[in-house]
Protein backbone atom coordinates (compact mmCIF):
# COMPACT_ATOMS: atom_id res chain seq x y z
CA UNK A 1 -53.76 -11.17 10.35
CA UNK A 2 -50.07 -12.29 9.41
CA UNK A 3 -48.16 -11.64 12.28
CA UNK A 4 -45.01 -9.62 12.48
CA UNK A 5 -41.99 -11.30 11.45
CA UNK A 6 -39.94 -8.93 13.39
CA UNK A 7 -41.53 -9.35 17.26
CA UNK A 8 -38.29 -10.52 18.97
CA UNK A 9 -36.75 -7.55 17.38
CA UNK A 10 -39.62 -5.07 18.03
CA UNK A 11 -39.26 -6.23 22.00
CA UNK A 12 -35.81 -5.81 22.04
CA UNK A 13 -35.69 -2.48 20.62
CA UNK A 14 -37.79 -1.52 23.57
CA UNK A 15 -35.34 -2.70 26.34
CA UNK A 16 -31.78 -1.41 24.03
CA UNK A 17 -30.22 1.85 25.56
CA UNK A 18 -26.82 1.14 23.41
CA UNK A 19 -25.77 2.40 20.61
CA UNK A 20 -25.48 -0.13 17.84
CA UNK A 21 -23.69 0.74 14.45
CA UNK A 22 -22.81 -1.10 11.74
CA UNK A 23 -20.67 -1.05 8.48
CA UNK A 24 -21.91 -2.69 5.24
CA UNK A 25 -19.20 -3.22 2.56
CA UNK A 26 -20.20 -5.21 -0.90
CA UNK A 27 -17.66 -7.26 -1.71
CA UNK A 28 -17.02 -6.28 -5.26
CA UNK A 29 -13.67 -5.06 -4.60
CA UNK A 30 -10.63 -4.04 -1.94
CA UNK A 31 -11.77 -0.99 0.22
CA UNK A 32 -10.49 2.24 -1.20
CA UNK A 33 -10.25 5.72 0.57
CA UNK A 34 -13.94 6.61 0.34
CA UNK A 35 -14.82 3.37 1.82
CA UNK A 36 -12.15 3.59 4.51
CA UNK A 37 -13.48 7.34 5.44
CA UNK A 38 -16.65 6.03 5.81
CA UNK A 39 -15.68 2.34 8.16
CA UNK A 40 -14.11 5.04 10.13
CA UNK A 41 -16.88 7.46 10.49
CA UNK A 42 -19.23 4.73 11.71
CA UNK A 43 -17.03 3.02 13.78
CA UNK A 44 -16.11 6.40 15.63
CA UNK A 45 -19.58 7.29 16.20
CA UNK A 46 -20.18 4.31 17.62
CA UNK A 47 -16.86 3.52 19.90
CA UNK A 48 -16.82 7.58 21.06
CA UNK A 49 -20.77 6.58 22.35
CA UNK A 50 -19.85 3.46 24.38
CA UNK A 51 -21.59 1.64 21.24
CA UNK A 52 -21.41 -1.87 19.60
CA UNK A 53 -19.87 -1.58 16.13
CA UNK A 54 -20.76 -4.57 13.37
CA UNK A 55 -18.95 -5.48 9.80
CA UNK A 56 -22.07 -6.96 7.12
CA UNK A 57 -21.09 -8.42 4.07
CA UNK A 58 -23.41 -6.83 1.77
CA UNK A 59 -23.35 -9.62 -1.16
CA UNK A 60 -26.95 -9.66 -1.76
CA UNK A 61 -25.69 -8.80 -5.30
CA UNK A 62 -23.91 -11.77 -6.42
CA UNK A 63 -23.37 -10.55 -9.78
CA UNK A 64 -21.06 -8.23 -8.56
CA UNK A 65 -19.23 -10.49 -6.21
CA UNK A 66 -15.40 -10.84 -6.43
CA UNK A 67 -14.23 -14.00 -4.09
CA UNK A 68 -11.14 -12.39 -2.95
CA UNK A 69 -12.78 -9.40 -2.36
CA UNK A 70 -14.42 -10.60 1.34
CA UNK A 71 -10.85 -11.42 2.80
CA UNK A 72 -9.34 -8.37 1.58
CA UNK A 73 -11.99 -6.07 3.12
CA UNK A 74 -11.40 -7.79 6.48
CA UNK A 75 -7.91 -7.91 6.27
CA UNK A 76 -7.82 -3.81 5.56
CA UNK A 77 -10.01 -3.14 8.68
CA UNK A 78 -7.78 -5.19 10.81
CA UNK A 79 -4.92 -3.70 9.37
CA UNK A 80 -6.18 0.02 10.03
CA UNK A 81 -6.85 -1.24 13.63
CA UNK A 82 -11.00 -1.55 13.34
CA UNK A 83 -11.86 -4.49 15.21
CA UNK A 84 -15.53 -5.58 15.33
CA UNK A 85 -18.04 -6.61 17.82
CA UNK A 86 -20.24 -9.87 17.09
CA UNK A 87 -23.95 -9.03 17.39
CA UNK A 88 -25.52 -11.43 19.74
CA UNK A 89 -29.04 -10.85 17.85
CA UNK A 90 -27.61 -12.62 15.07
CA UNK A 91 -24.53 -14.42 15.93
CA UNK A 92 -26.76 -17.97 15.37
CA UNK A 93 -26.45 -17.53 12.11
CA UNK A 94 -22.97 -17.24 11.98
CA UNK A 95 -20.66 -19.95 10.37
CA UNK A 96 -17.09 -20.38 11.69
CA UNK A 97 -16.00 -18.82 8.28
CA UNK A 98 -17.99 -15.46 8.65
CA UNK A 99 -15.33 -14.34 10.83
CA UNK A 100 -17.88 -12.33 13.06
CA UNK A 101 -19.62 -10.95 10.76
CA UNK A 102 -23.15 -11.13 9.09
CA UNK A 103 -23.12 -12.22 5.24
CA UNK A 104 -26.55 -11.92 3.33
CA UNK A 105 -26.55 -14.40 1.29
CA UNK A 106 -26.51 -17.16 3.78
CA UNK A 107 -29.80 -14.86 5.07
CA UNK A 108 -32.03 -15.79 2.18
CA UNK A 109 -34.93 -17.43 4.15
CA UNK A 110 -35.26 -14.62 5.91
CA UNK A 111 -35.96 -12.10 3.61
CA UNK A 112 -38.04 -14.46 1.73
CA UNK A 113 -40.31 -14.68 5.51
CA UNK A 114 -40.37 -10.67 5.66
CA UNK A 115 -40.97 -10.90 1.58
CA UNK A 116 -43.70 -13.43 2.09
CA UNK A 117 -45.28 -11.23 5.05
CA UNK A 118 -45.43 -7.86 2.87
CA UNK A 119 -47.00 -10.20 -0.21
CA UNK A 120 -49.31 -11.35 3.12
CA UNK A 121 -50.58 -7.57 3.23
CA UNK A 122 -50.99 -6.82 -0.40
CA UNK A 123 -47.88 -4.94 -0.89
CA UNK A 124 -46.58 -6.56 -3.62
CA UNK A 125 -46.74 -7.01 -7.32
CA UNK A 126 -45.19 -8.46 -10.41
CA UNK A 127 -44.53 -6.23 -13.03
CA UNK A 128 -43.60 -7.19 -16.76
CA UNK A 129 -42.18 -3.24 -17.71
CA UNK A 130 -38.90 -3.48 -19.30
CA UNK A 131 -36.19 -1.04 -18.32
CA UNK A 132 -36.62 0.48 -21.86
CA UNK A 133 -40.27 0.88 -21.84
CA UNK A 134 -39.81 2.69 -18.50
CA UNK A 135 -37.30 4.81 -19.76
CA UNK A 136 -39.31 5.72 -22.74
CA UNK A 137 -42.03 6.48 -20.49
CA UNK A 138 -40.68 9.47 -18.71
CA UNK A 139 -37.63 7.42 -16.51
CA UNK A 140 -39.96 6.38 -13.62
CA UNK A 141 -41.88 3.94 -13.30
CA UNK A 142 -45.65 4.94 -13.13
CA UNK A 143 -47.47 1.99 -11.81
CA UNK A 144 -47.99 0.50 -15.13
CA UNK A 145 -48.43 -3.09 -13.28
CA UNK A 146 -49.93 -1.75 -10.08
CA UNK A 147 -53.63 -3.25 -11.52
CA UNK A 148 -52.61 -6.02 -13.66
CA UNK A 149 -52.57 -9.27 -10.87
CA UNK A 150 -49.57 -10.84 -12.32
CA UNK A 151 -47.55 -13.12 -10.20
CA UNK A 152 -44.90 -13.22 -7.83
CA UNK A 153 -43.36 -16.40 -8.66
CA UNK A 154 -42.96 -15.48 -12.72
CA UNK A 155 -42.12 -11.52 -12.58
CA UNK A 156 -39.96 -9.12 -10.71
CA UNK A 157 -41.96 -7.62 -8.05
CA UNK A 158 -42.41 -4.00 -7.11
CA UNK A 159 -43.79 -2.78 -3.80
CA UNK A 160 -46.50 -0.47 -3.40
CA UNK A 161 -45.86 2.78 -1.93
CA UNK A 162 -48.47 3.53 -0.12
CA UNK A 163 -47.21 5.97 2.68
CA UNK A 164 -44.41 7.23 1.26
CA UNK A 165 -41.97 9.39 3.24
CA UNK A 166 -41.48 12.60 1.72
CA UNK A 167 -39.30 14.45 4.29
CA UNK A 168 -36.51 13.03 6.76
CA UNK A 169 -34.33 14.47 9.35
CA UNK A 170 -30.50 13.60 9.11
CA UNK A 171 -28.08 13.83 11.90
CA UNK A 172 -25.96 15.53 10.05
CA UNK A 173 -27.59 17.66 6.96
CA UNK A 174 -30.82 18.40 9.09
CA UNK A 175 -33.79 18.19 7.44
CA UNK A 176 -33.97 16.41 4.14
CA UNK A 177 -36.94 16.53 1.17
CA UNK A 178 -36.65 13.43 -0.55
CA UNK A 179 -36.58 13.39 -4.23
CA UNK A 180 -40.04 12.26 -5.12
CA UNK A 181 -39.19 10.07 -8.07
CA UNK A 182 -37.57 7.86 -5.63
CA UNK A 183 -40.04 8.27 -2.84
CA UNK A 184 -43.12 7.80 -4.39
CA UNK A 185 -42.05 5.15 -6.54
CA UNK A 186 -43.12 1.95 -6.65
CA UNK A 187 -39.78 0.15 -7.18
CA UNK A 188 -37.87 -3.42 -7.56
CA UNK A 189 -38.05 -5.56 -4.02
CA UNK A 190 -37.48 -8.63 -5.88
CA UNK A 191 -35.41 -8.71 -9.55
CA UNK A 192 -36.51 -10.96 -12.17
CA UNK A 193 -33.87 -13.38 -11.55
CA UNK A 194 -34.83 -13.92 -8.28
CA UNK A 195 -32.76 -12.11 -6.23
CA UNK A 196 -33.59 -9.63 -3.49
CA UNK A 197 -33.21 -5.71 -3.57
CA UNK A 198 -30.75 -3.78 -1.85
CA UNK A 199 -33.79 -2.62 0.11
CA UNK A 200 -35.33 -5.20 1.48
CA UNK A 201 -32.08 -6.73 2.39
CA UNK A 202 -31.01 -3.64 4.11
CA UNK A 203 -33.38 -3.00 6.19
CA UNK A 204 -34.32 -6.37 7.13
CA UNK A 205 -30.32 -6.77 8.27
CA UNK A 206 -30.63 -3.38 10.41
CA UNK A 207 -33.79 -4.49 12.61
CA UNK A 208 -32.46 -8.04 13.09
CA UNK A 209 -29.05 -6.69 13.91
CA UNK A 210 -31.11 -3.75 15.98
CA UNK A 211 -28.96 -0.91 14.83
CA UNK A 212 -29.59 2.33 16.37
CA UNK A 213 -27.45 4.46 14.15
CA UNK A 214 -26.83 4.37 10.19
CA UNK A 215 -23.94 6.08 9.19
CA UNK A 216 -22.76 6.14 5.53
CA UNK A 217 -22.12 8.48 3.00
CA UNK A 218 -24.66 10.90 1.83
CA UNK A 219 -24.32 9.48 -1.65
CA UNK A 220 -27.05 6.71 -0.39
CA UNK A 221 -28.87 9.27 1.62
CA UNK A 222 -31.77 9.62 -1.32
CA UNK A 223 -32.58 5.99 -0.67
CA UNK A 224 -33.24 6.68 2.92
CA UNK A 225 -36.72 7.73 2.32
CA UNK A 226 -37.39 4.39 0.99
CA UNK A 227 -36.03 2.43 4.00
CA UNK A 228 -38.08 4.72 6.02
CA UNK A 229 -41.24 3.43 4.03
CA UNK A 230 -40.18 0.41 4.49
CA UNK A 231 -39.59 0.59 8.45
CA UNK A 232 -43.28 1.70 8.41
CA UNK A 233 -44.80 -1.12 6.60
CA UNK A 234 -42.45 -3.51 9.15
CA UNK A 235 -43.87 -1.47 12.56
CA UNK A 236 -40.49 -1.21 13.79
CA UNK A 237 -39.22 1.79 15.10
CA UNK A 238 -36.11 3.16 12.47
CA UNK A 239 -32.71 4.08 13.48
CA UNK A 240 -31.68 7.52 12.62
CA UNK A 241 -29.56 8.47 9.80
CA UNK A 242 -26.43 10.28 9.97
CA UNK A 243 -25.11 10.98 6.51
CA UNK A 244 -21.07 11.67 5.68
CA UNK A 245 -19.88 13.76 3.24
CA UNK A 246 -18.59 11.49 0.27
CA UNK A 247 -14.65 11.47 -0.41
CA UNK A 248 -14.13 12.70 -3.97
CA UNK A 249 -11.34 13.65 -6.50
CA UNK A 250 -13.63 16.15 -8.91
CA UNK A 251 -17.52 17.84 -8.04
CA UNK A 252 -19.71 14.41 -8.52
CA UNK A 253 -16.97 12.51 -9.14
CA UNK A 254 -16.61 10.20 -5.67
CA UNK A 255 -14.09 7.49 -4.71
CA UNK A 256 -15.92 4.08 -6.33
CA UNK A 257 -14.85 0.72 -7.00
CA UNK A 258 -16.83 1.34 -10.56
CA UNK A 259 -14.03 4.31 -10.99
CA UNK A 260 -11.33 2.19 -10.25
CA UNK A 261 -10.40 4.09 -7.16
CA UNK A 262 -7.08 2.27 -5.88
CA UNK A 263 -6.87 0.29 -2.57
CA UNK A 264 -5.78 1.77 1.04
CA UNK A 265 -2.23 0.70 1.31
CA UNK A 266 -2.63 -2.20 4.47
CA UNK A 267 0.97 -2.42 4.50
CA UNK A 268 1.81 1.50 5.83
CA UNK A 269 -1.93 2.16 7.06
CA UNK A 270 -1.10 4.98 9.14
CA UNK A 271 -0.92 7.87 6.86
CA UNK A 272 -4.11 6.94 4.79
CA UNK A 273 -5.53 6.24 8.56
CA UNK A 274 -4.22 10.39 9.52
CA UNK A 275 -5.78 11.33 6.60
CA UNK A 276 -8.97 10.31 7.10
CA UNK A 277 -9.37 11.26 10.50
CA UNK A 278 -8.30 14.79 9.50
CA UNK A 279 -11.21 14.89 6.99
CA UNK A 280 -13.94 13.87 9.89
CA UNK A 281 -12.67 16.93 11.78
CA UNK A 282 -9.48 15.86 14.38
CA UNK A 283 -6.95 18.16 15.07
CA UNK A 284 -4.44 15.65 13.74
CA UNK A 285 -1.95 18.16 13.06
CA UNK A 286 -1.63 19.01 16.27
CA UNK A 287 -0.41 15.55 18.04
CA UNK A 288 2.82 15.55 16.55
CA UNK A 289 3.49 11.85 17.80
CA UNK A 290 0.58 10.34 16.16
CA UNK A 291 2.39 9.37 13.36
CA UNK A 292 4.81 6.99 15.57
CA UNK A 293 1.58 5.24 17.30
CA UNK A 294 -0.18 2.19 15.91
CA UNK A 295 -3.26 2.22 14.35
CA UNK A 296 -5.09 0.95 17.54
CA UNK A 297 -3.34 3.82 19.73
CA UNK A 298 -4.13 6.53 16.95
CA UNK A 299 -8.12 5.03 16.83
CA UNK A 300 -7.99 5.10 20.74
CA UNK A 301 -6.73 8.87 20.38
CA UNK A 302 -9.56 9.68 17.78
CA UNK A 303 -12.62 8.18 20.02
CA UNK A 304 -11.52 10.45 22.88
CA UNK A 305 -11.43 13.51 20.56
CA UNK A 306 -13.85 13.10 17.61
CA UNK A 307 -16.40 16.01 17.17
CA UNK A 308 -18.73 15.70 14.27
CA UNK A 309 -20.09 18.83 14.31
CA UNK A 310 -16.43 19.56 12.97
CA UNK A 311 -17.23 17.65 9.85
CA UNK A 312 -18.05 19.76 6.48
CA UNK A 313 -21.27 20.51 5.69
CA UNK A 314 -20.79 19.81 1.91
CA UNK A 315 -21.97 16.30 0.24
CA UNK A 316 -18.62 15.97 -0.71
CA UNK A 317 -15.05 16.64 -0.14
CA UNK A 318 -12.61 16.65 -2.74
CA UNK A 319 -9.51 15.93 -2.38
């Protein structure tokens, strides 16, 4: 039997009674108002529960890299007074340059271990369906390649879904069905030219980094049931999910980078910072002097009073 790649983790999840969040911008472009609304929703549920709060560089996708992009996510959390712990389950790994924080794609070797352990089980597949013959095929993939023993090395490789989660409580939204052509799916862990999925890389980063919370926006809360699968095929314990409302300008129309939402202003932060603390739910209108403190007095201010039940219960808010 392989063993578990994740037993130092597994053991330490045990022994953990602190909150551990984490936020996980791809560096494809500056942070922009949705992004900022959701650093800030994280790193308030963390601070207001005595928590650890991380920064991950979520680069996994090099494709859709921009090298400036890094610095000026960094410098915009600094600059709206977000200062991040170091994760001591990880910080090994850390280069002078990573500034604190974990980067994925100097974490290749391990996902190609936990890769390498679900191949180990029989999870894993290559698959030679084309995107077109998929879509021509009803838009999901079926499991066309499920039988056909083609390899890993020459193919991109699906994962069998074997115990899919169908149903999933979020801290937020309550109970959640999830959409069953994502759920049941037997989908992409490894692309064709080589690189790793969002979801393996995800999840690998939140049980090494032994996150306790996930807090995002709900646009990424259909993939949860996936991570959940996921989880279960790992035998580690998953965090819970607590889902924001996504910051948009017109119904299914968020913030994006891929919309060409503009950048938070780093250089007056404090009325994009009101803003967005006004749209989790704090009474920022009434603490007329906010507006004179700095962004580190305003966060302090917002840990003592945040409430999420306060928040909408919409997917989105438009503003």
């Amino acid at each position: 039997m392989t063993p578990s790649p994740f037993l130092n983790q597994i053991q330490f999840n045990k022994s953990n009674t602190q909150v551990r969040g984490r936020f996980a911008p791809s560096p494809s472009g500056p942070l922009h108002f949705g992004s900022l609304y959701a650093a800030l929703g994280s790193y308030l549920h963390a601070k207001a529960n005595n928590g650890l709060w991380f920064v991950r560089i979520e680069d996994i996708d090099t494709t859709r890299v921009q090298a400036e992009a890094r610095q000026q996510i960094l410098d915009a959390l600094f600059a709206f007074g977000m200062e991040w712990d170091v994760d001591t389950q990880t910080q090994s790994q850390l280069r002078q340059s990573d500034d604190g924080c974990l980067t994925q794609t100097q974490r290749l070797a391990r996902y190609q271990q936990c890769f390498d352990y679900l191949a180990n089980k029989s999870m894993l597949y290559g698959c030679e369906c084309t995107r077109k013959e998929i879509k021509a095929s009803g838009s999901s993939y079926a499991g066309q390649c499920r039988h056909k023993q083609l390899t890993l090395n020459d193919h991109p490789v699906r994962i069998k879904q074997l115990s899919p989660v169908l149903s999933f409580n979020d801290l937020h939204f309550g109970h959640q069905i999830a959409p069953g052509s994502l759920s049941k799916e037997d989908y992409l862990i490894k692309r064709r030219d080589g690189l790793f999925s969002y979801q393996l890389a995800v999840v690998v980063d939140d049980i090494d980094q032994g996150i306790t919370h996930v807090v995002r926006g709900s646009d990424i809360m259909p993939l949860t049931a996936r991570q959940l699968s996921l989880y279960h095929e790992f035998e580690v314990t998953a965090p819970q999910f607590f889902h924001l409302p996504v910051i948009s300008t017109a119904v299914g129309q968020k913030l994006s980078k891929q919309n060409h939402a503009p950048a938070i202003n780093i250089n007056n932060p404090r009325p994009e910072l009101l803003k967005a603390l006004q749209l989790l739910g704090l009474p920022v209108e009434d603490h007329s002097k906010l507006p004179h403190f700095s962004c580190s007095e305003i966060l302090d201010w917002a840990i003592e009073h945040v409430d999420f039940k306060r928040l909408p219960t919409s997917q989105e808010i438009i503003i």
